[in-house]
PDB file of N, CA and C in Angstrom:
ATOM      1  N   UNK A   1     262.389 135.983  63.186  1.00  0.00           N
ATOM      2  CA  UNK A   1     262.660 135.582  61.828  1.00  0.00           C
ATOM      3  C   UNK A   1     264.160 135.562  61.590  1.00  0.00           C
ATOM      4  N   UNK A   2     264.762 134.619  60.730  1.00  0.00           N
ATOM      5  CA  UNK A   2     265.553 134.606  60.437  1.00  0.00           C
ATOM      6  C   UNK A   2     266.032 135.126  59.232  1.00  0.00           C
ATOM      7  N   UNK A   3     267.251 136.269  58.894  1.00  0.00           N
ATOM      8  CA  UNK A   3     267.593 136.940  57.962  1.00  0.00           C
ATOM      9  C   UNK A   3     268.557 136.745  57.719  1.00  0.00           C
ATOM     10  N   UNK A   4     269.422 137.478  56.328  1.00  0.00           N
ATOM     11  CA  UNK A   4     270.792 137.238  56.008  1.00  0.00           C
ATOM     12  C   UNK A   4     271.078 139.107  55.911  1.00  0.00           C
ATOM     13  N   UNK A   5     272.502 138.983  56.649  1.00  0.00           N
ATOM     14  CA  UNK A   5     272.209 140.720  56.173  1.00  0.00           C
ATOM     15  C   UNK A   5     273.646 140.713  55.518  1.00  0.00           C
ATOM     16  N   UNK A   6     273.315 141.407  54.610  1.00  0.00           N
ATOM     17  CA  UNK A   6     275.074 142.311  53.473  1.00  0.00           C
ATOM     18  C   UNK A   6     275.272 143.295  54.321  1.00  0.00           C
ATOM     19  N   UNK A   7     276.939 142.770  55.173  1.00  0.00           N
ATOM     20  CA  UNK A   7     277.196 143.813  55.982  1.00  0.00           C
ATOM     21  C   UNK A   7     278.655 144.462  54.705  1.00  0.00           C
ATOM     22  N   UNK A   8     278.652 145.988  55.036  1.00  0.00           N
ATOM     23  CA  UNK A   8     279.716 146.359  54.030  1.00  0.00           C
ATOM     24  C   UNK A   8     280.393 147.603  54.526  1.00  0.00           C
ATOM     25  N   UNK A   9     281.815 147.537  54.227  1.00  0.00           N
ATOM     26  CA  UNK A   9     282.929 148.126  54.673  1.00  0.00           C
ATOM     27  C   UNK A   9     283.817 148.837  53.923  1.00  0.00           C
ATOM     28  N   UNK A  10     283.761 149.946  54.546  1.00  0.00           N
ATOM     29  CA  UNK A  10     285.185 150.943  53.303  1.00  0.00           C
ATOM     30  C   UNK A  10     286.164 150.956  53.920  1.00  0.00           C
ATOM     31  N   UNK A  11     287.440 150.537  53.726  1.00  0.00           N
ATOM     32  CA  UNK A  11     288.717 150.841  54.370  1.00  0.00           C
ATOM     33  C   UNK A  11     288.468 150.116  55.785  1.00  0.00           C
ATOM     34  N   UNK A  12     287.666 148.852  55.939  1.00  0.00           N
ATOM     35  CA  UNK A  12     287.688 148.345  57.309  1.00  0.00           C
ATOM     36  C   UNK A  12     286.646 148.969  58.228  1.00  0.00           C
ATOM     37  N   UNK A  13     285.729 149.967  57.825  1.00  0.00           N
ATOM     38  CA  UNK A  13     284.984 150.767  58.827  1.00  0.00           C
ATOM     39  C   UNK A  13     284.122 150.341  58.334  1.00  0.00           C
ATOM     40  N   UNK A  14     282.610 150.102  59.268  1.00  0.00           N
ATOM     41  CA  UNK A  14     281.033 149.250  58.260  1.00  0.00           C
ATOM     42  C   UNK A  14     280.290 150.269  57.754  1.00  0.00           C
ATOM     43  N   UNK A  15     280.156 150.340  56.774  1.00  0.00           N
ATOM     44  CA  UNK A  15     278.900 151.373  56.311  1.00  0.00           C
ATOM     45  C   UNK A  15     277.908 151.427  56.447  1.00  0.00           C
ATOM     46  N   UNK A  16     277.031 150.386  56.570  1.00  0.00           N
ATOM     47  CA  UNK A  16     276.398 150.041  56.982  1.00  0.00           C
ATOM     48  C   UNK A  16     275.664 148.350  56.313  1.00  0.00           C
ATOM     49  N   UNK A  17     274.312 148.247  56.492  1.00  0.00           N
ATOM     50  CA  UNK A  17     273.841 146.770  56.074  1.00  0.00           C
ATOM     51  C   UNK A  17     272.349 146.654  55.815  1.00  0.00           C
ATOM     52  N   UNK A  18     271.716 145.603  54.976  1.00  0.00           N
ATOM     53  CA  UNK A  18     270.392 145.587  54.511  1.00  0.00           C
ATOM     54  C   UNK A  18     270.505 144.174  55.162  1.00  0.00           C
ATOM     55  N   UNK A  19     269.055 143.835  54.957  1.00  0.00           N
ATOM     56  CA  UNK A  19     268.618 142.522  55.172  1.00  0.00           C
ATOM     57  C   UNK A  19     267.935 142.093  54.036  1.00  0.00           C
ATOM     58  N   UNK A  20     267.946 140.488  53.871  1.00  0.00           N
ATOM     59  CA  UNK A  20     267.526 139.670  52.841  1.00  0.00           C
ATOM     60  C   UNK A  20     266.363 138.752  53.788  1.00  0.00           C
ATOM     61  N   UNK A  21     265.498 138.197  52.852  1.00  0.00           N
ATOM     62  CA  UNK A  21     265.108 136.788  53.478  1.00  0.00           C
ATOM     63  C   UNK A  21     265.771 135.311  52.940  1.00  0.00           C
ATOM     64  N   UNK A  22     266.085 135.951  51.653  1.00  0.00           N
ATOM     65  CA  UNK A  22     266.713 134.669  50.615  1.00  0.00           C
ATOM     66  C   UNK A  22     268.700 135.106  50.853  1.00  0.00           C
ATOM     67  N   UNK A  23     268.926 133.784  50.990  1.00  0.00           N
ATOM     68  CA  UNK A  23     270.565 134.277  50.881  1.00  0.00           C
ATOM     69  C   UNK A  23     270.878 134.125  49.426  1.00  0.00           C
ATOM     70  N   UNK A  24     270.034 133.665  48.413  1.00  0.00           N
ATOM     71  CA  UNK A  24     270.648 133.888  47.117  1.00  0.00           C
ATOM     72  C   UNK A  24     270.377 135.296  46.535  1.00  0.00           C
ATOM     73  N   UNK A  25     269.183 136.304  47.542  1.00  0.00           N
ATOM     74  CA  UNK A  25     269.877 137.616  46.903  1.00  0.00           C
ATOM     75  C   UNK A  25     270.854 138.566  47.401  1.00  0.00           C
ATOM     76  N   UNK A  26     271.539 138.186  48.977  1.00  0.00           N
ATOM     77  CA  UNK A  26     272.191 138.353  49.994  1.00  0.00           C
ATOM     78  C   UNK A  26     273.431 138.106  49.066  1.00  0.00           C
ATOM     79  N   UNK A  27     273.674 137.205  48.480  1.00  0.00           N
ATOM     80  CA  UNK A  27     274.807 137.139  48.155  1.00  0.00           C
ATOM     81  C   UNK A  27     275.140 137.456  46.139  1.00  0.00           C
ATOM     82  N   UNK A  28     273.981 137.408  45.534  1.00  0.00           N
ATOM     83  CA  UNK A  28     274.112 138.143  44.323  1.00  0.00           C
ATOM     84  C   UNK A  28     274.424 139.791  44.594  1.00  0.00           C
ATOM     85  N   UNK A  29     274.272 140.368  45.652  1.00  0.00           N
ATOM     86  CA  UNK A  29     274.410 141.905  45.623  1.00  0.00           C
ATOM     87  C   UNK A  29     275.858 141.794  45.988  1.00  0.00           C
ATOM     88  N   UNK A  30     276.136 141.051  47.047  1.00  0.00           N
ATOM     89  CA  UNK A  30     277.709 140.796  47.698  1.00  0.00           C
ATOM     90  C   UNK A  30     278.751 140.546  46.364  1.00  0.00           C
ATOM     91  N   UNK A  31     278.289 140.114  45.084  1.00  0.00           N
ATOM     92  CA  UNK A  31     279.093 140.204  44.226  1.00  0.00           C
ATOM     93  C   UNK A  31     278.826 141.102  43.118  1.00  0.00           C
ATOM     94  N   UNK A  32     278.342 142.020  43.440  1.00  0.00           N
ATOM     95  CA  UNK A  32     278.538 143.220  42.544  1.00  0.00           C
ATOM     96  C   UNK A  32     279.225 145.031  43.223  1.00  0.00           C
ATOM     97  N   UNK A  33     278.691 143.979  44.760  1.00  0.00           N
ATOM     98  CA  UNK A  33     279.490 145.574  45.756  1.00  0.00           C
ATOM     99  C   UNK A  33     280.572 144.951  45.713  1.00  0.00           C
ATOM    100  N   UNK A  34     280.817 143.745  45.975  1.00  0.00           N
ATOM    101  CA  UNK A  34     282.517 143.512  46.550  1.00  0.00           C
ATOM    102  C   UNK A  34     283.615 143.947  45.601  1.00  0.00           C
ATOM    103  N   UNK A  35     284.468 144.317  46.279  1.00  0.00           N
ATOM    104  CA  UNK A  35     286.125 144.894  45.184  1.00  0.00           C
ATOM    105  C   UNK A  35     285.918 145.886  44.712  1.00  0.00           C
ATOM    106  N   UNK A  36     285.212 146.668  45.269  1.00  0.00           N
ATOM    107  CA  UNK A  36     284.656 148.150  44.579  1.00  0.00           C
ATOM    108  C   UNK A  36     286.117 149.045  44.509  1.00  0.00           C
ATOM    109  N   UNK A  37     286.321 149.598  43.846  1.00  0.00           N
ATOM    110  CA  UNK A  37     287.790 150.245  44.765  1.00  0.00           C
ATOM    111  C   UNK A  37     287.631 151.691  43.839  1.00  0.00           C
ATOM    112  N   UNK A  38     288.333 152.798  44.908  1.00  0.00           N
ATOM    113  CA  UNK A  38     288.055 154.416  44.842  1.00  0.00           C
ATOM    114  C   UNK A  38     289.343 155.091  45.390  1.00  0.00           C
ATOM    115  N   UNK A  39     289.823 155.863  44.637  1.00  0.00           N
ATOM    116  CA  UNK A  39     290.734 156.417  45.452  1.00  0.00           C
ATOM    117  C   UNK A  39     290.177 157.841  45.804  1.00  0.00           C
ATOM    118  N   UNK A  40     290.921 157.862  46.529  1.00  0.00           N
ATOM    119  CA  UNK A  40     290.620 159.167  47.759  1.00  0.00           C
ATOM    120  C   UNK A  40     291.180 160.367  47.629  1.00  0.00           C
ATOM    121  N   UNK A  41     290.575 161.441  48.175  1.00  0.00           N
ATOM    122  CA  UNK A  41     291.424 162.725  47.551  1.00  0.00           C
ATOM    123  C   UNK A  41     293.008 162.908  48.389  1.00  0.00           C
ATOM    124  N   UNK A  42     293.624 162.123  48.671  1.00  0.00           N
ATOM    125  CA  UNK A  42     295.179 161.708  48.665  1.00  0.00           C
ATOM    126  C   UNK A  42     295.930 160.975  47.994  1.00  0.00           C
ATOM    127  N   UNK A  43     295.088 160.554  47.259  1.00  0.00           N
ATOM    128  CA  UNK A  43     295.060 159.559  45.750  1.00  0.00           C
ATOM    129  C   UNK A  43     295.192 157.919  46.543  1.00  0.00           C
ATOM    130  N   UNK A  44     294.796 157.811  47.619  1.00  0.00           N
ATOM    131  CA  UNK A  44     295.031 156.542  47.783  1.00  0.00           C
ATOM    132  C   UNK A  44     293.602 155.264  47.415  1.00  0.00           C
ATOM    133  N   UNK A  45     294.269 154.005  47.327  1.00  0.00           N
ATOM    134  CA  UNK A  45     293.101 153.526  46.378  1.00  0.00           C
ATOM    135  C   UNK A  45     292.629 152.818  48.135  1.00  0.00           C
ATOM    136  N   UNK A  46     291.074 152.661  48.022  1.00  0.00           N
ATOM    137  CA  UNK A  46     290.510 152.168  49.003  1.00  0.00           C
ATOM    138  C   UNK A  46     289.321 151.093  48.619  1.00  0.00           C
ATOM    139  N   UNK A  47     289.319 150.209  49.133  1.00  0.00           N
ATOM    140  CA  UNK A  47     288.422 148.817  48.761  1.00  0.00           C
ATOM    141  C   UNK A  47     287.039 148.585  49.245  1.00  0.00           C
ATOM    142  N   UNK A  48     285.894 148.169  48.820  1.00  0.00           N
ATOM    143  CA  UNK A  48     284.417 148.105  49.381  1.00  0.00           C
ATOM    144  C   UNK A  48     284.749 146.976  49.489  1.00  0.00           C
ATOM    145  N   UNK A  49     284.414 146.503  50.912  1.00  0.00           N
ATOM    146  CA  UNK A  49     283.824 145.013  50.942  1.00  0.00           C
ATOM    147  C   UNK A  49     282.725 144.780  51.710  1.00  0.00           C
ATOM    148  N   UNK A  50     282.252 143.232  51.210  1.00  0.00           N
ATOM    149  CA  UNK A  50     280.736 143.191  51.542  1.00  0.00           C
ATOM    150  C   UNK A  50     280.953 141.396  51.676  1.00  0.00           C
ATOM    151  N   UNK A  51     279.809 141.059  52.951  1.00  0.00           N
ATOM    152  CA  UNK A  51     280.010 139.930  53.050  1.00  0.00           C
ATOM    153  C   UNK A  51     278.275 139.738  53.619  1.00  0.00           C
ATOM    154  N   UNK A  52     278.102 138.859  53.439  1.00  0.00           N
ATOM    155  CA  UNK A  52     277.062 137.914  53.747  1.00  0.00           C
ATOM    156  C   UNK A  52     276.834 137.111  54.817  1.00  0.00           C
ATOM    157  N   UNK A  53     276.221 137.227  55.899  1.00  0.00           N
ATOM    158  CA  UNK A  53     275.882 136.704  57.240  1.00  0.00           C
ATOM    159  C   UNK A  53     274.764 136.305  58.038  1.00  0.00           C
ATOM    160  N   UNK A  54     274.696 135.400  58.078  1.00  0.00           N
ATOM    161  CA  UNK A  54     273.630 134.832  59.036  1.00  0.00           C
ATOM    162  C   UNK A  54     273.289 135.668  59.893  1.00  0.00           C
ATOM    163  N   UNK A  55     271.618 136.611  60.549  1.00  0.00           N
ATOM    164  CA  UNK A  55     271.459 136.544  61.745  1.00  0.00           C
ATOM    165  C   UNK A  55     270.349 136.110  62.101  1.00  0.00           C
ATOM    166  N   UNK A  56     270.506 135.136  63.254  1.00  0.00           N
ATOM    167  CA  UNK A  56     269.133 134.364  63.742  1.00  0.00           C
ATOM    168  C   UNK A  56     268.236 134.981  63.980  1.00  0.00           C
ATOM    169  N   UNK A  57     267.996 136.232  64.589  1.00  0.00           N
ATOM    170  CA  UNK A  57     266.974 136.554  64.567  1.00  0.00           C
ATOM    171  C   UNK A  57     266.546 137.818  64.863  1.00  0.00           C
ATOM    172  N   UNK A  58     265.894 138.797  64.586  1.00  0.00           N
ATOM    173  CA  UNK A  58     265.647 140.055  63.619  1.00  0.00           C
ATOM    174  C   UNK A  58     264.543 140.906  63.841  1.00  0.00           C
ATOM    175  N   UNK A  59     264.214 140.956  64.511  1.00  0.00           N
ATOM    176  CA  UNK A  59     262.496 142.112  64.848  1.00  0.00           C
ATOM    177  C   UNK A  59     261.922 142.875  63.119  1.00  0.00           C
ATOM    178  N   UNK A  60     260.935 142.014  62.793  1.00  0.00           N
ATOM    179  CA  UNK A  60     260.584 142.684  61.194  1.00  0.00           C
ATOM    180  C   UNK A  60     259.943 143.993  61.942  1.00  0.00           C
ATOM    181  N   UNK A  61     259.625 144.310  63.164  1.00  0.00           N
ATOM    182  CA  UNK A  61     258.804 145.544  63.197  1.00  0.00           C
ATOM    183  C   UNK A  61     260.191 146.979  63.457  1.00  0.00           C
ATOM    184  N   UNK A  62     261.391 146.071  63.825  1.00  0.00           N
ATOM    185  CA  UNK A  62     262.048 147.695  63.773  1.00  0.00           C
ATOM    186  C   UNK A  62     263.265 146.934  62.742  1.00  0.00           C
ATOM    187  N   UNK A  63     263.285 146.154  62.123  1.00  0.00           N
ATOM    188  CA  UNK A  63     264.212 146.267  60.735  1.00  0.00           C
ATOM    189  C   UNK A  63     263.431 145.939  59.060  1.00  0.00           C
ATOM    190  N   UNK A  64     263.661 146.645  58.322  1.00  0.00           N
ATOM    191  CA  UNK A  64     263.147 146.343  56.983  1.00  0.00           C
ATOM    192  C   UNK A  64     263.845 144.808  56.787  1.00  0.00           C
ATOM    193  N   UNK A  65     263.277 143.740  55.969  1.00  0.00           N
ATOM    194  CA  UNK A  65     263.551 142.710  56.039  1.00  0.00           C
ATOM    195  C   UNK A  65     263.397 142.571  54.254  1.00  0.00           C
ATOM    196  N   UNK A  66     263.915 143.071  52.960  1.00  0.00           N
ATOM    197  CA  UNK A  66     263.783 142.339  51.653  1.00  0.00           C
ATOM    198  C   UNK A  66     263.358 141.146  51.515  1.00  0.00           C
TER     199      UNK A  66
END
């Protein structure tokens, strides 16, 4: 099966990612995580990002698939 997964990143490191079947909800979540920003207990400010990606193809028996 083919999925879209919201992969997402703090400071460049992946946090991790969900899967969609529809990319229009793949990418409605991508604009409410993206530009998240937090600063850190050094006071520095740090950015969420989240992007939206094609992957061809996906095992529904070992990934949850939305």
């Amino acid at each position: 099966m083919t999925a879209f997964a919201l992969a997402c990143y703090l400071g460049g490191m992946a946090q991790g990612s969900i899967y969609f079947k529809s990319v229009a909800d793949c990418i409605y979540y991508t604009k409410y995580l993206n530009e998240q920003q937090y600063k850190n207990d050094t006071g520095q400010t740090i950015t969420y990002e989240c992007i939206c990606k094609l992957v061809p193809q996906v095992n529904e028996e070992k990934v949850r698939v939305y």
